[in-house]
PDB file of N, CA and C in Angstrom:
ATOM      1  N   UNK A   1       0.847  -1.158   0.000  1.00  0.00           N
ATOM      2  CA  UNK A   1       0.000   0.000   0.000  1.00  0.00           C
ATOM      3  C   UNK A   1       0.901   1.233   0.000  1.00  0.00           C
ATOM      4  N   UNK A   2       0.381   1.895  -0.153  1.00  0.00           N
ATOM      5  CA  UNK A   2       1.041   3.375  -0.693  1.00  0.00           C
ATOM      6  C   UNK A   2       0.678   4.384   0.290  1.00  0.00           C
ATOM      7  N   UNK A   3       1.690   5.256   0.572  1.00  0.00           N
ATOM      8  CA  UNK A   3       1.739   6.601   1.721  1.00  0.00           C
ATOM      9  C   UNK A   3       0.268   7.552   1.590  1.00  0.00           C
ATOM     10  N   UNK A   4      -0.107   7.235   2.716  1.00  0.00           N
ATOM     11  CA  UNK A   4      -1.029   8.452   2.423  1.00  0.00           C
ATOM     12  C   UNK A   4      -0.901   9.860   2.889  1.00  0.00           C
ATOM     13  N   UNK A   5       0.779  10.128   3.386  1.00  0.00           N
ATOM     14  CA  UNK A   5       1.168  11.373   3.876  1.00  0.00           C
ATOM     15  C   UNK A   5       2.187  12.231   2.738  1.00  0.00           C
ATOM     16  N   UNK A   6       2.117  11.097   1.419  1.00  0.00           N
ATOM     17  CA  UNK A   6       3.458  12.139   0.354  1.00  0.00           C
ATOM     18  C   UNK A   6       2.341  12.548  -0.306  1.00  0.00           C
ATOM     19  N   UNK A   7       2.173  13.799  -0.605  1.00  0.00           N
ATOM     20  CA  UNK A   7       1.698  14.479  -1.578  1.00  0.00           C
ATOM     21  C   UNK A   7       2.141  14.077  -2.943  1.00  0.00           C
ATOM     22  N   UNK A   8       0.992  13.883  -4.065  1.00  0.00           N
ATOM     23  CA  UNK A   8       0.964  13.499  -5.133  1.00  0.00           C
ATOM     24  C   UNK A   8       1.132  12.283  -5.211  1.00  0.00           C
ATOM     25  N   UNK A   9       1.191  11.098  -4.443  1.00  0.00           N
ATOM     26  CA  UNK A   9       1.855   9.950  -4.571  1.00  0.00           C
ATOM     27  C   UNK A   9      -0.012   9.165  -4.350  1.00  0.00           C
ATOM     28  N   UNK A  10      -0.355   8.103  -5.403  1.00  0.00           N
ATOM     29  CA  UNK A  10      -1.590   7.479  -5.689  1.00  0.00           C
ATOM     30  C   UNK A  10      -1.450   6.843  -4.851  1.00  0.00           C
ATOM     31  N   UNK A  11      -3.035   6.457  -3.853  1.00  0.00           N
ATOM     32  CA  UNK A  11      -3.101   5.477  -3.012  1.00  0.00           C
ATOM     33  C   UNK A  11      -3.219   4.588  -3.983  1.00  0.00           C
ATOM     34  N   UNK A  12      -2.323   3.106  -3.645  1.00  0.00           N
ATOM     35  CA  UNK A  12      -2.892   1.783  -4.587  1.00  0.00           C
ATOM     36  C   UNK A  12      -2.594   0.306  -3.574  1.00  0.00           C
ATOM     37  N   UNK A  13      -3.822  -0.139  -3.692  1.00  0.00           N
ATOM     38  CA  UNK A  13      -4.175  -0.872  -2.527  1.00  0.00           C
ATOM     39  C   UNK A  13      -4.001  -2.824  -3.406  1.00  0.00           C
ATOM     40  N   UNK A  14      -3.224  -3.193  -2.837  1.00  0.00           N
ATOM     41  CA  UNK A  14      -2.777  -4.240  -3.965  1.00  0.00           C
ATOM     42  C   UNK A  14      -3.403  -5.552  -2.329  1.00  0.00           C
ATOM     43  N   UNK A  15      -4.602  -6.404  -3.449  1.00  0.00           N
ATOM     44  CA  UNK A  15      -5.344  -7.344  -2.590  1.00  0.00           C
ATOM     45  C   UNK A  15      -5.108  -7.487  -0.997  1.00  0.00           C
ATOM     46  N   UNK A  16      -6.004  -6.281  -0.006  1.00  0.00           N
ATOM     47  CA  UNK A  16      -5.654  -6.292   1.192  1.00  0.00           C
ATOM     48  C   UNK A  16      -6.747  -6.911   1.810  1.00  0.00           C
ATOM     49  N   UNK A  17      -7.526  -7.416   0.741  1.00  0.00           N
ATOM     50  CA  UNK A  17      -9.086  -7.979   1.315  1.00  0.00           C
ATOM     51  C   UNK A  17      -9.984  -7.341   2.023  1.00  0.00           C
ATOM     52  N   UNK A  18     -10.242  -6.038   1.458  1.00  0.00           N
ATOM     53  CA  UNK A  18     -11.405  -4.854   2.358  1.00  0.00           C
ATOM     54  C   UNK A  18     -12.159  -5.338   1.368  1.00  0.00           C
ATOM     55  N   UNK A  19     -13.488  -5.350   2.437  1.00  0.00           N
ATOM     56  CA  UNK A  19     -14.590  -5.129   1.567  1.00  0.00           C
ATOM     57  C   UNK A  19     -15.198  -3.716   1.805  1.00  0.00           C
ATOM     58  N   UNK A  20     -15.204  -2.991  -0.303  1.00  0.00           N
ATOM     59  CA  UNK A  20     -15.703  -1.921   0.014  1.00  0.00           C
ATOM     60  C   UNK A  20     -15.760  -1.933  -1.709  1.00  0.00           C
ATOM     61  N   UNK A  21     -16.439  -0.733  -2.019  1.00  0.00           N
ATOM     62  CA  UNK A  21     -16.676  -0.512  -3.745  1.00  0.00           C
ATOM     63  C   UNK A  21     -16.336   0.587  -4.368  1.00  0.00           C
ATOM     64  N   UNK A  22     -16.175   0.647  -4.915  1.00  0.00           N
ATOM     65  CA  UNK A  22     -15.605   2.236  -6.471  1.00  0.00           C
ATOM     66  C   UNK A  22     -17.082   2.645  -6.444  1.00  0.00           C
ATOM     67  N   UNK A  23     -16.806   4.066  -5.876  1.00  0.00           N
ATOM     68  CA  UNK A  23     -18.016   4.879  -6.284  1.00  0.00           C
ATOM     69  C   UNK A  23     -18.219   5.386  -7.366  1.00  0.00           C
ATOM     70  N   UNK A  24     -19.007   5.075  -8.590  1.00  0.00           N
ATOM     71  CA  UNK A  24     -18.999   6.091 -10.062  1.00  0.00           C
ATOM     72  C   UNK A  24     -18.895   7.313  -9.812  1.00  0.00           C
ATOM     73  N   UNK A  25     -19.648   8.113  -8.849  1.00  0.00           N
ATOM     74  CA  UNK A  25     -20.490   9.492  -9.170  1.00  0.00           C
ATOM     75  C   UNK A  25     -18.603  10.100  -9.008  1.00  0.00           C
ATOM     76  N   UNK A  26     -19.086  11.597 -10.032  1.00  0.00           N
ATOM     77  CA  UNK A  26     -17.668  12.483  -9.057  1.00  0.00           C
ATOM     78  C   UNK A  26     -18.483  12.837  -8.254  1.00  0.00           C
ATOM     79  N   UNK A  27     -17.190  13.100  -7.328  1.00  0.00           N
ATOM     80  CA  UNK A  27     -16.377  13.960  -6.237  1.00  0.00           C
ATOM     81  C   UNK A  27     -17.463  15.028  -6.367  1.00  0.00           C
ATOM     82  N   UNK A  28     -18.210  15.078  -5.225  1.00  0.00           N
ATOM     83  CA  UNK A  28     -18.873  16.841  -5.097  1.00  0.00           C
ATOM     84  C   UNK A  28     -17.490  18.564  -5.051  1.00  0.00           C
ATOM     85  N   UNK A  29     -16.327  17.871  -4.487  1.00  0.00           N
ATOM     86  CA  UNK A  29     -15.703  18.960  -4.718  1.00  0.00           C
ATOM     87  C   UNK A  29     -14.896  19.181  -5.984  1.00  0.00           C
ATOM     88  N   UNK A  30     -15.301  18.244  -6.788  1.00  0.00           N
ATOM     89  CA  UNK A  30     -14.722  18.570  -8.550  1.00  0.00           C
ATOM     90  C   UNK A  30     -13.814  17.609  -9.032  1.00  0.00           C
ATOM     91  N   UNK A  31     -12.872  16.690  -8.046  1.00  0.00           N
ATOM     92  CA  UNK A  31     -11.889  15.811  -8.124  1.00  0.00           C
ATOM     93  C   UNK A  31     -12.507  15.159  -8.870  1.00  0.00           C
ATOM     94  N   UNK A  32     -11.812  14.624  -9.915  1.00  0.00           N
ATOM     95  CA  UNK A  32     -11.971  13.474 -10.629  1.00  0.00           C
ATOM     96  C   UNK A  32     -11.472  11.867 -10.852  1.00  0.00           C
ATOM     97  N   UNK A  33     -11.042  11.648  -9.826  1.00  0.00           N
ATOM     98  CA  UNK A  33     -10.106  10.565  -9.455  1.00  0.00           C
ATOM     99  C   UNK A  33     -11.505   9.277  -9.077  1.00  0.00           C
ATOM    100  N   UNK A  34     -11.057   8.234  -9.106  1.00  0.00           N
ATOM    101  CA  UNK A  34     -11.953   7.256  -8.483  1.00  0.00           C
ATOM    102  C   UNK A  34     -11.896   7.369  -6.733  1.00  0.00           C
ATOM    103  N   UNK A  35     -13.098   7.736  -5.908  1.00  0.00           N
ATOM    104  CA  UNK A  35     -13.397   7.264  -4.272  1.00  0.00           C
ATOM    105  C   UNK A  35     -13.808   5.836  -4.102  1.00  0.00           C
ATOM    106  N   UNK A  36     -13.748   5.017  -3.245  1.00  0.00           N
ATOM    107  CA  UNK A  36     -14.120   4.066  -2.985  1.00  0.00           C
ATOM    108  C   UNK A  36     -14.756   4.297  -1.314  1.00  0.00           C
ATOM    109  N   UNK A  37     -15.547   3.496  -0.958  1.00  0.00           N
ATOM    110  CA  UNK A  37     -16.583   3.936   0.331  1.00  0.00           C
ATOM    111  C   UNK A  37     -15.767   3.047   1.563  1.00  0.00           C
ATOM    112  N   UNK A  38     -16.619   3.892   2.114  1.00  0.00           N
ATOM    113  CA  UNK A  38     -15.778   3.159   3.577  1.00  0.00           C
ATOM    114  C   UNK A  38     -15.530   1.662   3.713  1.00  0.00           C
ATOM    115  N   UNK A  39     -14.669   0.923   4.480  1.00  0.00           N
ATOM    116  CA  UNK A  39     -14.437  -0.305   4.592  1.00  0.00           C
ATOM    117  C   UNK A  39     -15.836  -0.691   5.384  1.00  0.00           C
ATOM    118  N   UNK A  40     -16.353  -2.307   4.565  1.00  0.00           N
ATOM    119  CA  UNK A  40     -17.353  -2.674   5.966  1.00  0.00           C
ATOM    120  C   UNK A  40     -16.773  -4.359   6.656  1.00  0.00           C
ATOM    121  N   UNK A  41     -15.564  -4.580   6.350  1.00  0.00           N
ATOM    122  CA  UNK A  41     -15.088  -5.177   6.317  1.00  0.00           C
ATOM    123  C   UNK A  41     -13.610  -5.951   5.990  1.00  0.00           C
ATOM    124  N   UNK A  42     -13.596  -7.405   6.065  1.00  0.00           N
ATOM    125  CA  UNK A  42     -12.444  -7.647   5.132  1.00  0.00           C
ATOM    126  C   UNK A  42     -12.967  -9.249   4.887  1.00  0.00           C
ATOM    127  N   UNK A  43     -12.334 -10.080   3.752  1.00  0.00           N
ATOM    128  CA  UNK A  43     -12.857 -10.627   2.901  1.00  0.00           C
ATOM    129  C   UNK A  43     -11.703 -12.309   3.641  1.00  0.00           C
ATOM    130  N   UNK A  44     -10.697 -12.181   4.647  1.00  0.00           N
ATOM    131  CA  UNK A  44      -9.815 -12.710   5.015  1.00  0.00           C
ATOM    132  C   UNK A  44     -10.238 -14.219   5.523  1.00  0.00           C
ATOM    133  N   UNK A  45      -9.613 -15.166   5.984  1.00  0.00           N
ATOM    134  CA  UNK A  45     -10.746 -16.059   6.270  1.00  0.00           C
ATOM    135  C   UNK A  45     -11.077 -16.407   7.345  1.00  0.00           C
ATOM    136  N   UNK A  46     -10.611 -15.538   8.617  1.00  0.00           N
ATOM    137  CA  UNK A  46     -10.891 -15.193   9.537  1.00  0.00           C
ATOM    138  C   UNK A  46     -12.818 -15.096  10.429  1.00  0.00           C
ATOM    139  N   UNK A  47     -13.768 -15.603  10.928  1.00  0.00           N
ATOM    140  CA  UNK A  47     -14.510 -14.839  11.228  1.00  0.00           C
ATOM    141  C   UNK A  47     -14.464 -14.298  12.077  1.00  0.00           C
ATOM    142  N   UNK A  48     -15.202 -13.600  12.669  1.00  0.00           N
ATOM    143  CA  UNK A  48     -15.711 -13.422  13.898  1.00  0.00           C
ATOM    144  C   UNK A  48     -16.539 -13.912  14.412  1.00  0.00           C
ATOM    145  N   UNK A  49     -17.004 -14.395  15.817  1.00  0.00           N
ATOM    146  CA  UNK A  49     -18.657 -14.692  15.879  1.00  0.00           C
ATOM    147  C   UNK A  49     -18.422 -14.907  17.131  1.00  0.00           C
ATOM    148  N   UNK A  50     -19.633 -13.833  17.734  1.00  0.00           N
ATOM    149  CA  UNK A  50     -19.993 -13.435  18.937  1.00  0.00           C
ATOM    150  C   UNK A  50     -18.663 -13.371  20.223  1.00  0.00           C
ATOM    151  N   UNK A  51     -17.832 -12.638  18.909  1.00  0.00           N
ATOM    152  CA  UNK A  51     -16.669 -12.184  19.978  1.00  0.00           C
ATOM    153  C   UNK A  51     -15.694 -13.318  19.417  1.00  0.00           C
ATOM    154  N   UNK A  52     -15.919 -14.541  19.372  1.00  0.00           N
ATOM    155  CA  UNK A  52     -14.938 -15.272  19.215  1.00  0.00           C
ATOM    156  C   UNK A  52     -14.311 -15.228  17.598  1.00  0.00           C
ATOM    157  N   UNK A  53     -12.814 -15.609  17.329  1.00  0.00           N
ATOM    158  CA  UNK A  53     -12.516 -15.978  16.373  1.00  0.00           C
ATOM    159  C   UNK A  53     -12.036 -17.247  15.943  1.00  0.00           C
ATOM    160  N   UNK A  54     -13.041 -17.451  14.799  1.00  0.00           N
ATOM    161  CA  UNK A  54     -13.342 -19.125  14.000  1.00  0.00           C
ATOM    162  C   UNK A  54     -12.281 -19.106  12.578  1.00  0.00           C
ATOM    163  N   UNK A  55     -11.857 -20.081  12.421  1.00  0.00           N
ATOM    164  CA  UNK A  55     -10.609 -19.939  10.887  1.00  0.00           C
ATOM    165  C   UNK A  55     -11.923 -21.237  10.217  1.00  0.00           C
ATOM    166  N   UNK A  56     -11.865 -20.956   8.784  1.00  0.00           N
ATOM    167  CA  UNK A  56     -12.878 -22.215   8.364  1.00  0.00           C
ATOM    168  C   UNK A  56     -11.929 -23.241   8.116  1.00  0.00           C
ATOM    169  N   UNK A  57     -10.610 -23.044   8.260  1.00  0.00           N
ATOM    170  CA  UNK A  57      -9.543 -24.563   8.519  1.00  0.00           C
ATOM    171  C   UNK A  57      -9.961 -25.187   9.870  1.00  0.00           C
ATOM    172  N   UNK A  58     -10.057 -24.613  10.728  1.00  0.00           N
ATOM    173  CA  UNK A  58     -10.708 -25.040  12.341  1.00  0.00           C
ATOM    174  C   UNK A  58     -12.183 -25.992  12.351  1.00  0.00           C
ATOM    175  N   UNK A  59     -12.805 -25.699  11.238  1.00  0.00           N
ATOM    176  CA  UNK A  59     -14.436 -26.301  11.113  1.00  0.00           C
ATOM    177  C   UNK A  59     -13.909 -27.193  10.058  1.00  0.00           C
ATOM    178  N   UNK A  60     -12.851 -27.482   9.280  1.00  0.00           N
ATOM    179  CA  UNK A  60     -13.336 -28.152   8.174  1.00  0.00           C
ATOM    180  C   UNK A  60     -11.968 -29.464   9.287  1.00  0.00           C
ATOM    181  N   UNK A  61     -11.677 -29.217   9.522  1.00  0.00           N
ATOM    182  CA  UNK A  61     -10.571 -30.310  10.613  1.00  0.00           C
ATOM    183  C   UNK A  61     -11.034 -30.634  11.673  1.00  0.00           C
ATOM    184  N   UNK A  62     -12.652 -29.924  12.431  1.00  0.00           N
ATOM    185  CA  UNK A  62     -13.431 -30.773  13.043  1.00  0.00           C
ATOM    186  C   UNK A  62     -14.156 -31.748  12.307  1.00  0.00           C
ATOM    187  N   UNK A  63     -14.864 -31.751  11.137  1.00  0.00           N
ATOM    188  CA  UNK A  63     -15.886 -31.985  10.137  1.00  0.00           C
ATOM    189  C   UNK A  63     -15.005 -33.189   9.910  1.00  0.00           C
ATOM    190  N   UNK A  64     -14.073 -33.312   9.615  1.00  0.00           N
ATOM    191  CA  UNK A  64     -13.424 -34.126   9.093  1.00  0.00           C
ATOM    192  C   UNK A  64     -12.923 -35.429   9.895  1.00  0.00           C
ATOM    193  N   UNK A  65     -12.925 -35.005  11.129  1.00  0.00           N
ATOM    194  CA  UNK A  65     -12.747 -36.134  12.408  1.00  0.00           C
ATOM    195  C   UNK A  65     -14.150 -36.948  12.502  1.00  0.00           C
ATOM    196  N   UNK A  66     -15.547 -36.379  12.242  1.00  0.00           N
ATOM    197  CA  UNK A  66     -16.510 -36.543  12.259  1.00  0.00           C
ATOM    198  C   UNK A  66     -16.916 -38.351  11.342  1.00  0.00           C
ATOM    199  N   UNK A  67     -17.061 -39.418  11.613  1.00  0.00           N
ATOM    200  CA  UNK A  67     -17.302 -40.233  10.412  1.00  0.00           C
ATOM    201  C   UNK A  67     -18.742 -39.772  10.078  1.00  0.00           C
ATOM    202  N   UNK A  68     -18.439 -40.191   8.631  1.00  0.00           N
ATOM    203  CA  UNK A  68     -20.141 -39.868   7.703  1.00  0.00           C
ATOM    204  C   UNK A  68     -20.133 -38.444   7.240  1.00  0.00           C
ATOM    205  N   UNK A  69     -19.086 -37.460   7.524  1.00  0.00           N
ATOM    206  CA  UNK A  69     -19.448 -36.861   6.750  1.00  0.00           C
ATOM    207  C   UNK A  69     -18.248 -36.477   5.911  1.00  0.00           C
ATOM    208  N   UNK A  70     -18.821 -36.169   4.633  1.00  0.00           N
ATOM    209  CA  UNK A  70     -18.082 -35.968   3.488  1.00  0.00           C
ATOM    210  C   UNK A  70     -16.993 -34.998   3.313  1.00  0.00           C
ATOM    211  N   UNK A  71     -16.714 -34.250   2.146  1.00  0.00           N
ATOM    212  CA  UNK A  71     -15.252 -33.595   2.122  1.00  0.00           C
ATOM    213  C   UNK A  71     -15.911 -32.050   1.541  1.00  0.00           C
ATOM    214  N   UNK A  72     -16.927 -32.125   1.773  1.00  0.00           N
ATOM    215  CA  UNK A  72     -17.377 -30.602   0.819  1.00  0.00           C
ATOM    216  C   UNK A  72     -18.643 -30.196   2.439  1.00  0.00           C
ATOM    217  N   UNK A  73     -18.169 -28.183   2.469  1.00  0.00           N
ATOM    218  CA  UNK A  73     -19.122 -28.012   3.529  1.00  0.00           C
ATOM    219  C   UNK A  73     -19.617 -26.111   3.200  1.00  0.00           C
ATOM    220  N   UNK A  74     -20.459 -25.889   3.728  1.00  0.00           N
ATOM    221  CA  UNK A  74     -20.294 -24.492   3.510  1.00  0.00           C
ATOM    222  C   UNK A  74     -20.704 -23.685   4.636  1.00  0.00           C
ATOM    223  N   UNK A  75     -19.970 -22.823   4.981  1.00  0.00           N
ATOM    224  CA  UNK A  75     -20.199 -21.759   5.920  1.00  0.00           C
ATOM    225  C   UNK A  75     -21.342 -20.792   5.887  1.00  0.00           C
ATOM    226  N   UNK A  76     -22.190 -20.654   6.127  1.00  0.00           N
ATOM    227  CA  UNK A  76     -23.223 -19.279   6.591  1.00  0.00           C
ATOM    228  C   UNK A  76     -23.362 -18.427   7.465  1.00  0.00           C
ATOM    229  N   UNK A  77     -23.067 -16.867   7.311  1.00  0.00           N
ATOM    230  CA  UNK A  77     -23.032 -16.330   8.404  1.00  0.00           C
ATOM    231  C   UNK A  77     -24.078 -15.768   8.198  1.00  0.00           C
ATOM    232  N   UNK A  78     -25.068 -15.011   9.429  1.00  0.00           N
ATOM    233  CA  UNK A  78     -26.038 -14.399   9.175  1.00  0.00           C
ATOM    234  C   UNK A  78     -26.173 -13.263  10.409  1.00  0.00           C
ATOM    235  N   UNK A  79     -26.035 -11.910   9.999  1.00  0.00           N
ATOM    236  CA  UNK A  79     -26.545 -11.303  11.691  1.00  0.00           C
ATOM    237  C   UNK A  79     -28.125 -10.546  11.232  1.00  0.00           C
ATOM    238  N   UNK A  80     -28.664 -10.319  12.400  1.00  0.00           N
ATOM    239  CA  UNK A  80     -30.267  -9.762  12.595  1.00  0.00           C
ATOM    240  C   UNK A  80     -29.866  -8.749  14.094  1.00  0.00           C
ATOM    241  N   UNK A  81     -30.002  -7.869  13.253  1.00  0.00           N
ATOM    242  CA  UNK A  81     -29.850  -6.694  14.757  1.00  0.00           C
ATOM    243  C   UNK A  81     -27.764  -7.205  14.834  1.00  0.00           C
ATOM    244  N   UNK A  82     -28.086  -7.109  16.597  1.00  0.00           N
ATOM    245  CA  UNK A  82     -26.546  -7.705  16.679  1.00  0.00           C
ATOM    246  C   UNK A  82     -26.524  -8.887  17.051  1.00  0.00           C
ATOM    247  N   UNK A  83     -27.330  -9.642  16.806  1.00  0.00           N
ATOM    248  CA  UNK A  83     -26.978 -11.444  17.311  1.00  0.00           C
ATOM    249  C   UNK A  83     -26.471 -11.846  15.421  1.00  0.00           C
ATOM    250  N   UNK A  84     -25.527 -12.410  15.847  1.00  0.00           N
ATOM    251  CA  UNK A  84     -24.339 -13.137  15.169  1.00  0.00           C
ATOM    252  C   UNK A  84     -25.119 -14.672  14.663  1.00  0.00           C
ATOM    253  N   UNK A  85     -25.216 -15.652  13.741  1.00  0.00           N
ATOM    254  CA  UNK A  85     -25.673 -16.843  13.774  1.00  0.00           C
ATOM    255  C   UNK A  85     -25.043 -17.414  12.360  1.00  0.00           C
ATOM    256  N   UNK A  86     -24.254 -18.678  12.811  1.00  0.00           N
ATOM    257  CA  UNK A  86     -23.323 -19.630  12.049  1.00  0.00           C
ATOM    258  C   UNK A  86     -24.199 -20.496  11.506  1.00  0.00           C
ATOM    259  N   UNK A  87     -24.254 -20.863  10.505  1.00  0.00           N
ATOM    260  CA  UNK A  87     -24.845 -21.914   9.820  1.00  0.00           C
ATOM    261  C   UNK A  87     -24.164 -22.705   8.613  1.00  0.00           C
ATOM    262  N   UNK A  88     -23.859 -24.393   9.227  1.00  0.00           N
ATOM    263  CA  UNK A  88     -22.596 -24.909   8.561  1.00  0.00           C
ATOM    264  C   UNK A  88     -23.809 -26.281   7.986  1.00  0.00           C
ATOM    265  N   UNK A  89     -23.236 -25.966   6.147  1.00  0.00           N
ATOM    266  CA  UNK A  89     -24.267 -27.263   5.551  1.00  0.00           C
ATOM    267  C   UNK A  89     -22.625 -28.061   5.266  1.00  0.00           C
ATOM    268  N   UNK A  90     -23.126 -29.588   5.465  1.00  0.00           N
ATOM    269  CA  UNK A  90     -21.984 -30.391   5.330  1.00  0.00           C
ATOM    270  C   UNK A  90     -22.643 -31.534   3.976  1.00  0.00           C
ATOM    271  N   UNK A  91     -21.763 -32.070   3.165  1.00  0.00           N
ATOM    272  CA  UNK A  91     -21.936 -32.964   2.737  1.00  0.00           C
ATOM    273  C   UNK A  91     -21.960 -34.784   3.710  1.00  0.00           C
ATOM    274  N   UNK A  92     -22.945 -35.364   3.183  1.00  0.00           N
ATOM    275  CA  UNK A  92     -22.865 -36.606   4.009  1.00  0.00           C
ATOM    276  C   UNK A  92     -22.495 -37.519   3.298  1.00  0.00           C
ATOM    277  N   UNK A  93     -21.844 -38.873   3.864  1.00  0.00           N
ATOM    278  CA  UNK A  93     -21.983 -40.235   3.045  1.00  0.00           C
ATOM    279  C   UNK A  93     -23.331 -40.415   2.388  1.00  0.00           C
ATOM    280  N   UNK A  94     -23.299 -41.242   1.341  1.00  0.00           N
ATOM    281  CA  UNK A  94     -24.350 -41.737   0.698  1.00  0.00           C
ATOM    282  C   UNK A  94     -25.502 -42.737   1.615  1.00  0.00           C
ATOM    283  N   UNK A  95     -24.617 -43.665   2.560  1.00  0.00           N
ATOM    284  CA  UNK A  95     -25.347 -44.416   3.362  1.00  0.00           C
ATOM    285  C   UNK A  95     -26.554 -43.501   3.782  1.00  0.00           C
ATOM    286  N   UNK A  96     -25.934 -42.939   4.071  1.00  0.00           N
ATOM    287  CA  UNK A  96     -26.910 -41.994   5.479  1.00  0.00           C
ATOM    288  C   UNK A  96     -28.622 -41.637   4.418  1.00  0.00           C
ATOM    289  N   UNK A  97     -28.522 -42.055   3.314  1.00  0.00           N
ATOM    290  CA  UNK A  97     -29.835 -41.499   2.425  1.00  0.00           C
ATOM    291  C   UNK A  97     -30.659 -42.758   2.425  1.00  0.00           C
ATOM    292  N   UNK A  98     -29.903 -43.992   2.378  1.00  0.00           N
ATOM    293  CA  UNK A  98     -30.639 -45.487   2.476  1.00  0.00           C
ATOM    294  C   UNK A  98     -31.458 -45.632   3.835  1.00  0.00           C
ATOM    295  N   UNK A  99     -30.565 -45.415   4.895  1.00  0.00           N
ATOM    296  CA  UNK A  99     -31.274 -45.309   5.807  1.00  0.00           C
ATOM    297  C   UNK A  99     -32.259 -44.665   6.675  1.00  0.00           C
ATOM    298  N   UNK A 100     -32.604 -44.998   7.953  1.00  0.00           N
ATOM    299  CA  UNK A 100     -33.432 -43.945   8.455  1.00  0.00           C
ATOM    300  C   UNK A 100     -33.469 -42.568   9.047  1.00  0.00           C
ATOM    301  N   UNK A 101     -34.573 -41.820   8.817  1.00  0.00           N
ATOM    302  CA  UNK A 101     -33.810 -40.376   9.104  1.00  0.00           C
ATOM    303  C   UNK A 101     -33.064 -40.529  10.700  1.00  0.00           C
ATOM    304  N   UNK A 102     -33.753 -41.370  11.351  1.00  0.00           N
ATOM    305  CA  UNK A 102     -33.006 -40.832  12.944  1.00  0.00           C
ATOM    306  C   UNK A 102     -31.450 -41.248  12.470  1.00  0.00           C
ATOM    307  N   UNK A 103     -31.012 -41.816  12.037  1.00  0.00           N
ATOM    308  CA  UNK A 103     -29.585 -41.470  11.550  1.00  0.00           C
ATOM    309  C   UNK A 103     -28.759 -40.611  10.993  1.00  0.00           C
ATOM    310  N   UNK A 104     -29.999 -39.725   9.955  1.00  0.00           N
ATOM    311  CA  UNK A 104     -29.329 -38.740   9.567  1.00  0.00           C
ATOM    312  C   UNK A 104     -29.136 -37.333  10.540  1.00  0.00           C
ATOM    313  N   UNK A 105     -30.262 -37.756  12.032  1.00  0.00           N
ATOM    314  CA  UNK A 105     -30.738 -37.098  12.837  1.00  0.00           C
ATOM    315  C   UNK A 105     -29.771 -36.845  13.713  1.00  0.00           C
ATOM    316  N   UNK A 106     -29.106 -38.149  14.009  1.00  0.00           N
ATOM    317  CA  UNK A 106     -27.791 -38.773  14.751  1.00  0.00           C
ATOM    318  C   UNK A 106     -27.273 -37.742  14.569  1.00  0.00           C
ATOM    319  N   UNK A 107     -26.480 -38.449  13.136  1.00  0.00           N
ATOM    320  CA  UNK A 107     -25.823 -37.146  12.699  1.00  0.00           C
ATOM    321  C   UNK A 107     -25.143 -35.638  12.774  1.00  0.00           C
ATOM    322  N   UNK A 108     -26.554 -35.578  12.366  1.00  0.00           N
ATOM    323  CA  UNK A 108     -26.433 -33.405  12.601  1.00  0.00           C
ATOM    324  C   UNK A 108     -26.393 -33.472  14.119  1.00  0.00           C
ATOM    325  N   UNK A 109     -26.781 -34.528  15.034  1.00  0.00           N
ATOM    326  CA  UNK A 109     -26.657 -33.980  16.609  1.00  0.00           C
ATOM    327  C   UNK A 109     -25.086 -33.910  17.067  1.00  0.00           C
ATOM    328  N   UNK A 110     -24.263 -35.037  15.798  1.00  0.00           N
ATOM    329  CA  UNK A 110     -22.934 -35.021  16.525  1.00  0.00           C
ATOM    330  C   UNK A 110     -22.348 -33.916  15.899  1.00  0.00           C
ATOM    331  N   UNK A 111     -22.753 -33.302  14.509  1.00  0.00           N
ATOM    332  CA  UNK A 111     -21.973 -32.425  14.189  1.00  0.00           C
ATOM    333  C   UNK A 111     -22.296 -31.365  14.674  1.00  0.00           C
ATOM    334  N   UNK A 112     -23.412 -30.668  15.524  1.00  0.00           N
ATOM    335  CA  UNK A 112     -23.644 -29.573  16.550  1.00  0.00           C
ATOM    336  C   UNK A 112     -22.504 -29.315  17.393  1.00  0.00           C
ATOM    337  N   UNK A 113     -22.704 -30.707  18.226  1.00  0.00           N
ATOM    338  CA  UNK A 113     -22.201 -30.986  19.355  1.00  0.00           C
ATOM    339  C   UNK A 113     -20.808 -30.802  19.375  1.00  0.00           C
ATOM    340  N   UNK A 114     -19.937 -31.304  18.344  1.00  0.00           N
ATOM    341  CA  UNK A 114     -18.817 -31.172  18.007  1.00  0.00           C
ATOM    342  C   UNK A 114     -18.371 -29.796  17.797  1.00  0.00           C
ATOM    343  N   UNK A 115     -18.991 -29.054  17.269  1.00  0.00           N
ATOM    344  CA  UNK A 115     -18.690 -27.369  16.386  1.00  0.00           C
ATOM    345  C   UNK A 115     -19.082 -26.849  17.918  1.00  0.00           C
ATOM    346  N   UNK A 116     -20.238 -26.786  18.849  1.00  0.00           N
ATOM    347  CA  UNK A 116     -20.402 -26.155  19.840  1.00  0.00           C
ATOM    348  C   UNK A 116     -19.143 -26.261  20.775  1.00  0.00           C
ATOM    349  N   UNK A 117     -18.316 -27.784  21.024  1.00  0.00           N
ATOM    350  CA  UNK A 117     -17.377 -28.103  22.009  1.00  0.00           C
ATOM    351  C   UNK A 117     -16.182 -26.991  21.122  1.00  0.00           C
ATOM    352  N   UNK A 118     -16.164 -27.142  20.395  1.00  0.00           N
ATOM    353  CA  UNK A 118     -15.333 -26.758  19.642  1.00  0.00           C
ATOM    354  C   UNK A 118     -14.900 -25.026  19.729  1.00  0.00           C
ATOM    355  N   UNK A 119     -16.135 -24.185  19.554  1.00  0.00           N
ATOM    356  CA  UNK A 119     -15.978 -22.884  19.801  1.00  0.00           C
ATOM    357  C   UNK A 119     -17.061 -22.763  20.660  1.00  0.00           C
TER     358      UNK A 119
END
């Protein structure tokens, strides 16, 4: 990243993982340069959640101790107001579709249980 105290010298921000966007409109004071809006974030793979910090290497190396479930998973974050809420879809073995749901029921209880001990 580039000085933002030398005069004339371009800020240029080379993949720091902010999330933020290029505003089209100009500059109300006449500048014609590209603004981009405030940071609301960063894109890193870091989360947060409810104070704590989660790496999705940390969930996918619990998931993985887990038998039955598969090698593909996806993370959901969701906030409402300020409550924070994780929501992790996992791939399962095939078995688990032959059989009965209280197995597949099993299941999702150990992979709760596991992600809760966990963080």
């Amino acid at each position: 990243m580039t000085s933002l105290q030398k005069e004339g010298m371009p800020l240029i921000r080379y993949r720091t993982k902010d999330l933020t966007r290029i505003i089209p409109e100009l500059c109300p004071c006449g500048r014609t340069h590209r603004r981009i809006e405030r940071f609301k974030g960063r894109t890193d793979d870091m989360l947060i959640l409810k104070g704590v910090n989660i790496f999705p290497t940390q969930i996918e190396k619990k998931l993985m101790d887990i038998p039955g479930v598969g090698t593909n998973f996806l993370i959901i974050l969701n906030r409402q107001g300020y409550n924070d809420d994780m929501t992790v879809k996992v791939e399962v073995d095939k078995k688990y579709f032959s059989g009965e749901m209280k197995q597949m029921e099993a299941l999702r209880k150990k992979i709760v249980e596991e992600l809760k001990a966990k963080f």
